[in-house]
PDB file of N, CA and C in Angstrom:
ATOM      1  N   UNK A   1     105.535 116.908  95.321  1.00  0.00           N
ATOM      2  CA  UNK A   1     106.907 116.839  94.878  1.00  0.00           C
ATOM      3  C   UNK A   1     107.667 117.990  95.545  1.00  0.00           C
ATOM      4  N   UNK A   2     108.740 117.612  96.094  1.00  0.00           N
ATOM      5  CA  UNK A   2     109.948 118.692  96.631  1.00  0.00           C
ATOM      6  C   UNK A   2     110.279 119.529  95.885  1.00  0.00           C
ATOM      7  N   UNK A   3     110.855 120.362  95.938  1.00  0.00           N
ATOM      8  CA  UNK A   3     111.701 121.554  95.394  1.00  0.00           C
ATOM      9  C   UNK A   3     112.951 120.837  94.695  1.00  0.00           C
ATOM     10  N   UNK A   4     113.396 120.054  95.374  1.00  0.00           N
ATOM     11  CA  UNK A   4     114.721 119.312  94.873  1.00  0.00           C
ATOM     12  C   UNK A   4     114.251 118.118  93.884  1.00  0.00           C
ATOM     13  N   UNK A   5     113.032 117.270  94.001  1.00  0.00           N
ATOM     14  CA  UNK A   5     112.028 116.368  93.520  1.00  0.00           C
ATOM     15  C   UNK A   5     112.311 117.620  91.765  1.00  0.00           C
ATOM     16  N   UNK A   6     111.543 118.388  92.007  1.00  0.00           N
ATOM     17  CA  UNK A   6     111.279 119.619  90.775  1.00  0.00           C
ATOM     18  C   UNK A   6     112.555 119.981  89.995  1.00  0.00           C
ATOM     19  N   UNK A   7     113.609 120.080  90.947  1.00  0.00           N
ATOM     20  CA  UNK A   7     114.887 120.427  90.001  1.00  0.00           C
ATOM     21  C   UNK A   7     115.559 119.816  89.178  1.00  0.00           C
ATOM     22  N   UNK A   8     115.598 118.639  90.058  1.00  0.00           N
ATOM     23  CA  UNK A   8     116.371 116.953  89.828  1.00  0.00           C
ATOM     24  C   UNK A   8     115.638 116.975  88.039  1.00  0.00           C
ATOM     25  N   UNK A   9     114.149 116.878  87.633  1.00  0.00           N
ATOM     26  CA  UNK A   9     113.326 116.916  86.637  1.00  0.00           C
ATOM     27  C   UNK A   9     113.651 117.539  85.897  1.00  0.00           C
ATOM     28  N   UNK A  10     113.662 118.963  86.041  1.00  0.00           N
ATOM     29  CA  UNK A  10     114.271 120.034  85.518  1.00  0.00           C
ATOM     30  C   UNK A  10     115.811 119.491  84.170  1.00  0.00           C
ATOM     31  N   UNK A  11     116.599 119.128  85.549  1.00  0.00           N
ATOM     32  CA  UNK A  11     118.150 119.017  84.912  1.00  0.00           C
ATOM     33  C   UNK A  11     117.623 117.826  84.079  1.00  0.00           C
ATOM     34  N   UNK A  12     117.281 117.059  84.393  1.00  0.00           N
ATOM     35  CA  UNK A  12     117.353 115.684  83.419  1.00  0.00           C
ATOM     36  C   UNK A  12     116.499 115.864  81.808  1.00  0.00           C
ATOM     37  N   UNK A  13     115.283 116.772  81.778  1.00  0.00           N
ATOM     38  CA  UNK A  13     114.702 116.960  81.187  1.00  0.00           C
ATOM     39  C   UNK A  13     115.851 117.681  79.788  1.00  0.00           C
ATOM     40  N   UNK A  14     116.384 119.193  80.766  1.00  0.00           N
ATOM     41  CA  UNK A  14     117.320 119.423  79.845  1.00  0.00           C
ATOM     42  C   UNK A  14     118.508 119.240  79.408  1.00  0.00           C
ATOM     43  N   UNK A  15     118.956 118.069  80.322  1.00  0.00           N
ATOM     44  CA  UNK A  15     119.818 116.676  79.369  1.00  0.00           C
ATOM     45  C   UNK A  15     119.415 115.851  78.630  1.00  0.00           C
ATOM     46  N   UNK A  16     118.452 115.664  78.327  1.00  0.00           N
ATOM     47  CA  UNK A  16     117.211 115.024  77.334  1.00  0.00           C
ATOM     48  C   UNK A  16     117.345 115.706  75.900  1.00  0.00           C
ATOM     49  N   UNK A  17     117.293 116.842  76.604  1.00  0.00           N
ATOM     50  CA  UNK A  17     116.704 117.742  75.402  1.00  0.00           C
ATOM     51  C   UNK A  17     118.371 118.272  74.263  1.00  0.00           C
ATOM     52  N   UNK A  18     119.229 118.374  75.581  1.00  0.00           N
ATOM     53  CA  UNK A  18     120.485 118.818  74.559  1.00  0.00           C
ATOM     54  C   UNK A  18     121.080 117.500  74.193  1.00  0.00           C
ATOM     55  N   UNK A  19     121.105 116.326  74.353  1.00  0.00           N
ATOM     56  CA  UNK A  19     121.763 115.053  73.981  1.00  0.00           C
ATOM     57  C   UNK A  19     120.786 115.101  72.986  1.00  0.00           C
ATOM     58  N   UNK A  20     119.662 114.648  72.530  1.00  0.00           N
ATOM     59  CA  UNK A  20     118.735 114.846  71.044  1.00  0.00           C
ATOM     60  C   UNK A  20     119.195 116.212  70.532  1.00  0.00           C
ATOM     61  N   UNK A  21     119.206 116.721  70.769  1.00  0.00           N
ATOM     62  CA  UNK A  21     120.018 118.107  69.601  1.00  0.00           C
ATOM     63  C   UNK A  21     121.172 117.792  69.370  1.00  0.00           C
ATOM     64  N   UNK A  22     121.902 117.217  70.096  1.00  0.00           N
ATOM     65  CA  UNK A  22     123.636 117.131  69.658  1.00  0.00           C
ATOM     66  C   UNK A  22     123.392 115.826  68.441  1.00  0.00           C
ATOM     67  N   UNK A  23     122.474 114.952  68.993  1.00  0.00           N
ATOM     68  CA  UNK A  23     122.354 114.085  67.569  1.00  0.00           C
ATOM     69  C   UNK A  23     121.535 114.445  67.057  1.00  0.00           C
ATOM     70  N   UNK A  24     121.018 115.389  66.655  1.00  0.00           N
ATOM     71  CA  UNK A  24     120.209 115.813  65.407  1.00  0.00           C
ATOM     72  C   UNK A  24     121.142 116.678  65.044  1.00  0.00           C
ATOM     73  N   UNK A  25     122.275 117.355  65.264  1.00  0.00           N
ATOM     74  CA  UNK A  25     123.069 118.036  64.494  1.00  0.00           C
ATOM     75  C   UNK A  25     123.632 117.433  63.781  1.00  0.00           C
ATOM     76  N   UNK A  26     124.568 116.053  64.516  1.00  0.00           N
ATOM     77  CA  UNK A  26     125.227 115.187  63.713  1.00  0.00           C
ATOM     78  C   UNK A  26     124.591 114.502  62.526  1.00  0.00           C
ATOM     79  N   UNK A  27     123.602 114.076  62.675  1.00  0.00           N
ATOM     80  CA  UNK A  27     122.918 113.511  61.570  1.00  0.00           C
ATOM     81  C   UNK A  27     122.383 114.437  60.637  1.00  0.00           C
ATOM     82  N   UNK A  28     122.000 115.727  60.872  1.00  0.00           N
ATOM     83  CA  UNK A  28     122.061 116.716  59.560  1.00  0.00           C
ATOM     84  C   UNK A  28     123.165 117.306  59.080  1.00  0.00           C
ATOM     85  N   UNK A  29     124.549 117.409  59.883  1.00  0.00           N
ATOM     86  CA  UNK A  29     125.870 117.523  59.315  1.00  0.00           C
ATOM     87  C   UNK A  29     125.989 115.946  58.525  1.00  0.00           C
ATOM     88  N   UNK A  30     125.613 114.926  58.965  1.00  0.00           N
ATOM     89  CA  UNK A  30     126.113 113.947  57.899  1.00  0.00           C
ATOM     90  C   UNK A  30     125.348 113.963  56.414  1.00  0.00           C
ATOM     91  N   UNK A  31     124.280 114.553  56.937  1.00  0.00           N
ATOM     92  CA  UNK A  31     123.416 114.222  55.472  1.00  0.00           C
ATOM     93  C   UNK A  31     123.660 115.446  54.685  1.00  0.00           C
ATOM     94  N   UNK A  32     124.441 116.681  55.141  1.00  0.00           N
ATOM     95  CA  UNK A  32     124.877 117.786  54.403  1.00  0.00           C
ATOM     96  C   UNK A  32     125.840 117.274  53.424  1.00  0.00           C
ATOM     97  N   UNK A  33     126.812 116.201  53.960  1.00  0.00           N
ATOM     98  CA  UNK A  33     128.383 115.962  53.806  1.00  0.00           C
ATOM     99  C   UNK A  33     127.760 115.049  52.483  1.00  0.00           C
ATOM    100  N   UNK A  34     126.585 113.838  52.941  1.00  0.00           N
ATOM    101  CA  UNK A  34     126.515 112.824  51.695  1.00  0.00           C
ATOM    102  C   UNK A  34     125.838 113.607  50.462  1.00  0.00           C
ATOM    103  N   UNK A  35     125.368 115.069  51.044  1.00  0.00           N
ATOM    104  CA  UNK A  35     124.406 115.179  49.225  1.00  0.00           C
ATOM    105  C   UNK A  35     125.339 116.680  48.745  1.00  0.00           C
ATOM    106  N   UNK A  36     127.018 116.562  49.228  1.00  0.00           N
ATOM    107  CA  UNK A  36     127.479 117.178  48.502  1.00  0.00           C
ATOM    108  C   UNK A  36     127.850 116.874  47.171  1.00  0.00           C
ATOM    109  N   UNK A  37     128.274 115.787  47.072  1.00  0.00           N
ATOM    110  CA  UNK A  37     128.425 115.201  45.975  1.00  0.00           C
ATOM    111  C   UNK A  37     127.087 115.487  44.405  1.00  0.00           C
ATOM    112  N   UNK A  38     125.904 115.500  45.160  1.00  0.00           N
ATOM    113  CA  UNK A  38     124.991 116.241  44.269  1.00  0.00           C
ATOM    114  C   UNK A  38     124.857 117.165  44.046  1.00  0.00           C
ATOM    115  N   UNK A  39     125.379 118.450  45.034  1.00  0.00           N
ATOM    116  CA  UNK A  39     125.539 119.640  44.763  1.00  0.00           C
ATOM    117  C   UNK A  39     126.645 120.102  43.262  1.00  0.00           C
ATOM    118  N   UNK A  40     128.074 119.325  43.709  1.00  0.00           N
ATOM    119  CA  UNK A  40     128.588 118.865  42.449  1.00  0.00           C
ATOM    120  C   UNK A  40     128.213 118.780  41.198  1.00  0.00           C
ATOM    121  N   UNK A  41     127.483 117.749  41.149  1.00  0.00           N
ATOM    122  CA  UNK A  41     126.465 117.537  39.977  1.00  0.00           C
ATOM    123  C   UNK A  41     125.521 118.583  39.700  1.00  0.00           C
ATOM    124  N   UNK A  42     125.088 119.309  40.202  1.00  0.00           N
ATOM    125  CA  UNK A  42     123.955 120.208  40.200  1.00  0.00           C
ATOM    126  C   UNK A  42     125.525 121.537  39.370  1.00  0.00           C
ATOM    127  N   UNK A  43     126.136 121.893  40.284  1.00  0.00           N
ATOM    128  CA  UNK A  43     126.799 122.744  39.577  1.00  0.00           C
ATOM    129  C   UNK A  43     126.939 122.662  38.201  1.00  0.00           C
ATOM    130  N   UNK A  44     127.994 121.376  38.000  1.00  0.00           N
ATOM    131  CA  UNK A  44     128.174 121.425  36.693  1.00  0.00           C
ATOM    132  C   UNK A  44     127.495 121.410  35.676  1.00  0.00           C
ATOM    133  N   UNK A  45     125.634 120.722  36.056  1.00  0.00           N
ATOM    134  CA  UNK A  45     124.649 121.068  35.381  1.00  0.00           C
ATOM    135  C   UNK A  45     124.671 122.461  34.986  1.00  0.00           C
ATOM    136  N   UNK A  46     124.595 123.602  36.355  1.00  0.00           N
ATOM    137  CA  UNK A  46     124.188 124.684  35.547  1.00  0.00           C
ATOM    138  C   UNK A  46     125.432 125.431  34.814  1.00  0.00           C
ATOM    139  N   UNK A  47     126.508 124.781  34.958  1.00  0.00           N
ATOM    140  CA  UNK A  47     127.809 125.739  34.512  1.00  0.00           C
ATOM    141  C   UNK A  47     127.378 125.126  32.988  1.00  0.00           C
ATOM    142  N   UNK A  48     127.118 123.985  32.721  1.00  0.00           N
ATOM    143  CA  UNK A  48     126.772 123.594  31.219  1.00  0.00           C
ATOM    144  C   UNK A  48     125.742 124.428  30.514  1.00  0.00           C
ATOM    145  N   UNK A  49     124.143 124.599  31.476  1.00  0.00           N
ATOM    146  CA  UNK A  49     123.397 125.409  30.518  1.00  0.00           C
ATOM    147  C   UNK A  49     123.716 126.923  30.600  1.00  0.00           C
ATOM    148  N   UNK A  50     124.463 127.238  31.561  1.00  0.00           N
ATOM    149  CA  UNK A  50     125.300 128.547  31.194  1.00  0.00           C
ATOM    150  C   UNK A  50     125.811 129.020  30.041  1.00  0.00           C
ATOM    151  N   UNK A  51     126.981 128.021  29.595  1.00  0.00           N
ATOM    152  CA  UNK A  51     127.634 127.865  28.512  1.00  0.00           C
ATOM    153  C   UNK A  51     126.853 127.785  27.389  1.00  0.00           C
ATOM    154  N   UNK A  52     125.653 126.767  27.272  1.00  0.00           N
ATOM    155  CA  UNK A  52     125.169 126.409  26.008  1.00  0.00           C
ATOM    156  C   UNK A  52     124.282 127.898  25.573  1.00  0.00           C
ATOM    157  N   UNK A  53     123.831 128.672  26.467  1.00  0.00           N
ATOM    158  CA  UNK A  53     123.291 129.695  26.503  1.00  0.00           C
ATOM    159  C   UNK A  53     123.960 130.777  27.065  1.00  0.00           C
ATOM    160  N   UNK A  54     125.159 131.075  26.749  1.00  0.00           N
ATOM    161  CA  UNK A  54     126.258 132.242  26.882  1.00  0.00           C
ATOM    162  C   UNK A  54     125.405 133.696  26.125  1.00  0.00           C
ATOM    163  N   UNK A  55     124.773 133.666  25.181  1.00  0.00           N
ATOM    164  CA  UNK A  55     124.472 134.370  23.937  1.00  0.00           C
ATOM    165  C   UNK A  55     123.283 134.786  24.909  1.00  0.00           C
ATOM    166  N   UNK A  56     122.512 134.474  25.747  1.00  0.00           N
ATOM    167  CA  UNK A  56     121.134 134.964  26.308  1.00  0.00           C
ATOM    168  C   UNK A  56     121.855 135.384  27.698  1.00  0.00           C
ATOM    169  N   UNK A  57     122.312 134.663  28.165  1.00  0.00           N
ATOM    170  CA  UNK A  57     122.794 135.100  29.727  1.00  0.00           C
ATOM    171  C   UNK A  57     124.055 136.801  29.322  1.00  0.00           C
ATOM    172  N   UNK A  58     124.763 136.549  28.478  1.00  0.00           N
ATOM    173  CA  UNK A  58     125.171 138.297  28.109  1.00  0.00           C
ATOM    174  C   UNK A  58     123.944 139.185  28.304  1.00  0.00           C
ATOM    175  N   UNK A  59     123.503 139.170  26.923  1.00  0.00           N
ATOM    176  CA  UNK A  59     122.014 140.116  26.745  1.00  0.00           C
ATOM    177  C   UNK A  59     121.292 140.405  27.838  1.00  0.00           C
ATOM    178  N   UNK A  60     121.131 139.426  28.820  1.00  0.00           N
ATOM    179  CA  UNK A  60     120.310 139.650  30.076  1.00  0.00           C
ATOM    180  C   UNK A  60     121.457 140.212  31.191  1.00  0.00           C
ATOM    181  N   UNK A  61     122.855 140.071  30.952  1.00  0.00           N
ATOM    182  CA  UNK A  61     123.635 140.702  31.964  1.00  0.00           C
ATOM    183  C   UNK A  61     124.001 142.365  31.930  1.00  0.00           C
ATOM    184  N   UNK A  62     123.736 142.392  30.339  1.00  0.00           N
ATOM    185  CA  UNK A  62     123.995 143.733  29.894  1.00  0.00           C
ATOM    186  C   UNK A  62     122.510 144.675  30.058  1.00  0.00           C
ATOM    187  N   UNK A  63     121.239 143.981  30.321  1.00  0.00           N
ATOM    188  CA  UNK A  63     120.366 144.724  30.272  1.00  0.00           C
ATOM    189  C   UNK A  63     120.104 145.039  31.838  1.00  0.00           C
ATOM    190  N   UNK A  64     120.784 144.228  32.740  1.00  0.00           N
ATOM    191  CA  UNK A  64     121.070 144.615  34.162  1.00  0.00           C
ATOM    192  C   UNK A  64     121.665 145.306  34.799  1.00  0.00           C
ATOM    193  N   UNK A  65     122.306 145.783  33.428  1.00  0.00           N
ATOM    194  CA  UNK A  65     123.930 146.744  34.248  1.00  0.00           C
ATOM    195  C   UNK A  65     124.940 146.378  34.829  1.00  0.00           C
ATOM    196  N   UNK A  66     125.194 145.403  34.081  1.00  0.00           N
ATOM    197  CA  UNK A  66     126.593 144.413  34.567  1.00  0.00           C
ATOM    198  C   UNK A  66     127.871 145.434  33.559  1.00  0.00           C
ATOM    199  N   UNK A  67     128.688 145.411  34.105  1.00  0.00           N
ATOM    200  CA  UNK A  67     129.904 145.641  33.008  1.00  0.00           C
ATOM    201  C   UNK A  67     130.815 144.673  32.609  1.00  0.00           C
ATOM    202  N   UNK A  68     130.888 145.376  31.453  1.00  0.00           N
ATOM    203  CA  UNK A  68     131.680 144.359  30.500  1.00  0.00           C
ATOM    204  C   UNK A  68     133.255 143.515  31.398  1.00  0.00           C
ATOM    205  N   UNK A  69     133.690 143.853  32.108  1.00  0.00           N
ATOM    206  CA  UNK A  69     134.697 143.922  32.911  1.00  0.00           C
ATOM    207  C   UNK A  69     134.125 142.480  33.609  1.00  0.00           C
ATOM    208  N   UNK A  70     132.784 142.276  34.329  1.00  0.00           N
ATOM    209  CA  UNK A  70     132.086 141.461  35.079  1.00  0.00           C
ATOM    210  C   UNK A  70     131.436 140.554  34.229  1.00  0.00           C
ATOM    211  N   UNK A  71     131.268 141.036  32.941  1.00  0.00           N
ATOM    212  CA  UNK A  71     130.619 139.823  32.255  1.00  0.00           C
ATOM    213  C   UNK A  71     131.692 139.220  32.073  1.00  0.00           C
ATOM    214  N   UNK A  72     132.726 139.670  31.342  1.00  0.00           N
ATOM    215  CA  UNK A  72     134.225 139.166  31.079  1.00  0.00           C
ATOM    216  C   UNK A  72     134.753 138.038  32.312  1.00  0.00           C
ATOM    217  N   UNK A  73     135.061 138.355  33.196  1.00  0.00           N
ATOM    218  CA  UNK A  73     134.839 137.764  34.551  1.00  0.00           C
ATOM    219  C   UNK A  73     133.918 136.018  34.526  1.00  0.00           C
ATOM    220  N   UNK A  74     132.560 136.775  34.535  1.00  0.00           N
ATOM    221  CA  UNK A  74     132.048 135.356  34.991  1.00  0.00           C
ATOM    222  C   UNK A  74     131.842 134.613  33.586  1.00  0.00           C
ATOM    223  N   UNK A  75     131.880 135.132  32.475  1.00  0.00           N
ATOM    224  CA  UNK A  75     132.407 133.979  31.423  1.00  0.00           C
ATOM    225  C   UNK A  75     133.515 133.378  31.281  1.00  0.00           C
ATOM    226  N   UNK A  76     134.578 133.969  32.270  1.00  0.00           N
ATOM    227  CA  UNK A  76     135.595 132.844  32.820  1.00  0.00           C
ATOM    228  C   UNK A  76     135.524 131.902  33.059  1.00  0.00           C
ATOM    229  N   UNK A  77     134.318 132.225  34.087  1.00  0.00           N
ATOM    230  CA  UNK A  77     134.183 131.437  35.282  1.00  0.00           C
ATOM    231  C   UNK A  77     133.619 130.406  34.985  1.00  0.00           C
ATOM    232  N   UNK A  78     132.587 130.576  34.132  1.00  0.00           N
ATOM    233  CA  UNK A  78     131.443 129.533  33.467  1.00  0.00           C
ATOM    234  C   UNK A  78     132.097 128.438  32.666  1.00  0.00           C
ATOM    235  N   UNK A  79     133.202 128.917  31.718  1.00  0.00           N
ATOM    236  CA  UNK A  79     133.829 128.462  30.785  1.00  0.00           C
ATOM    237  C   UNK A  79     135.237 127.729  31.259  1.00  0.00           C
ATOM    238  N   UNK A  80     135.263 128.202  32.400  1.00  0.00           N
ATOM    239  CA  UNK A  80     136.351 127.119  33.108  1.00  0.00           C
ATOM    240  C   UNK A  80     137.683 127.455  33.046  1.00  0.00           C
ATOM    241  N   UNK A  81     138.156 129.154  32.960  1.00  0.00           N
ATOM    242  CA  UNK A  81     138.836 129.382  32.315  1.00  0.00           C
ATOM    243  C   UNK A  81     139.475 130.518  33.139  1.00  0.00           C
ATOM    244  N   UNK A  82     138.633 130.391  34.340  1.00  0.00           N
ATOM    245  CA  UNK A  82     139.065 131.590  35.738  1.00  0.00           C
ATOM    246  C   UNK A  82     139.288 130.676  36.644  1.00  0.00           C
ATOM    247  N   UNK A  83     140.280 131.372  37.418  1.00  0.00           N
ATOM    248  CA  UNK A  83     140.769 130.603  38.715  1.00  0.00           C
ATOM    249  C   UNK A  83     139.887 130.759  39.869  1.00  0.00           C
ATOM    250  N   UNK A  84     138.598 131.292  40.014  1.00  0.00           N
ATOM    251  CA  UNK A  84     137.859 131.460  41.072  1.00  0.00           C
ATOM    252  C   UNK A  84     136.818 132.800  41.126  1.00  0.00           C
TER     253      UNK A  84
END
């Protein structure tokens, strides 16, 4: 095989290789996009057992060294009652 035989291989190989990566990006950006919607769901799961267990998640924030300022805060947040 030529030198040019060898290169020609070369280039095509790594047009091979970046056209399968450009669609394997796309298809794991799509499957990011369809299981947001479960992420969704997953949130509001835990913003619920947050809430139902407000009384244990304090106690454990205060024994971490959270301040009251920050617990105040993300029981906003939990409770739906902070803007972000």
């Amino acid at each position: 095989m030529s030198n040019s035989g060898g290169l020609l291989l070369i280039v095509l190989a790594t047009g091979v290789v970046s056209v399968a990566g450009i669609f394997f990006v796309s298809w794991a950006r799509k499957a990011t996009r369809a299981s947001g919607e479960k992420d969704l769901a997953s949130r509001a799961g835990t913003q619920r057992l947050l809430a139902e267990n407000w009384t244990l998640v304090e106690k454990t924030a205060r024994e971490t060294g959270m301040t009251d300022e920050e617990i105040a805060r993300v029981r906003a947040n939990v409770l739906g009652l902070g803007d972000g």
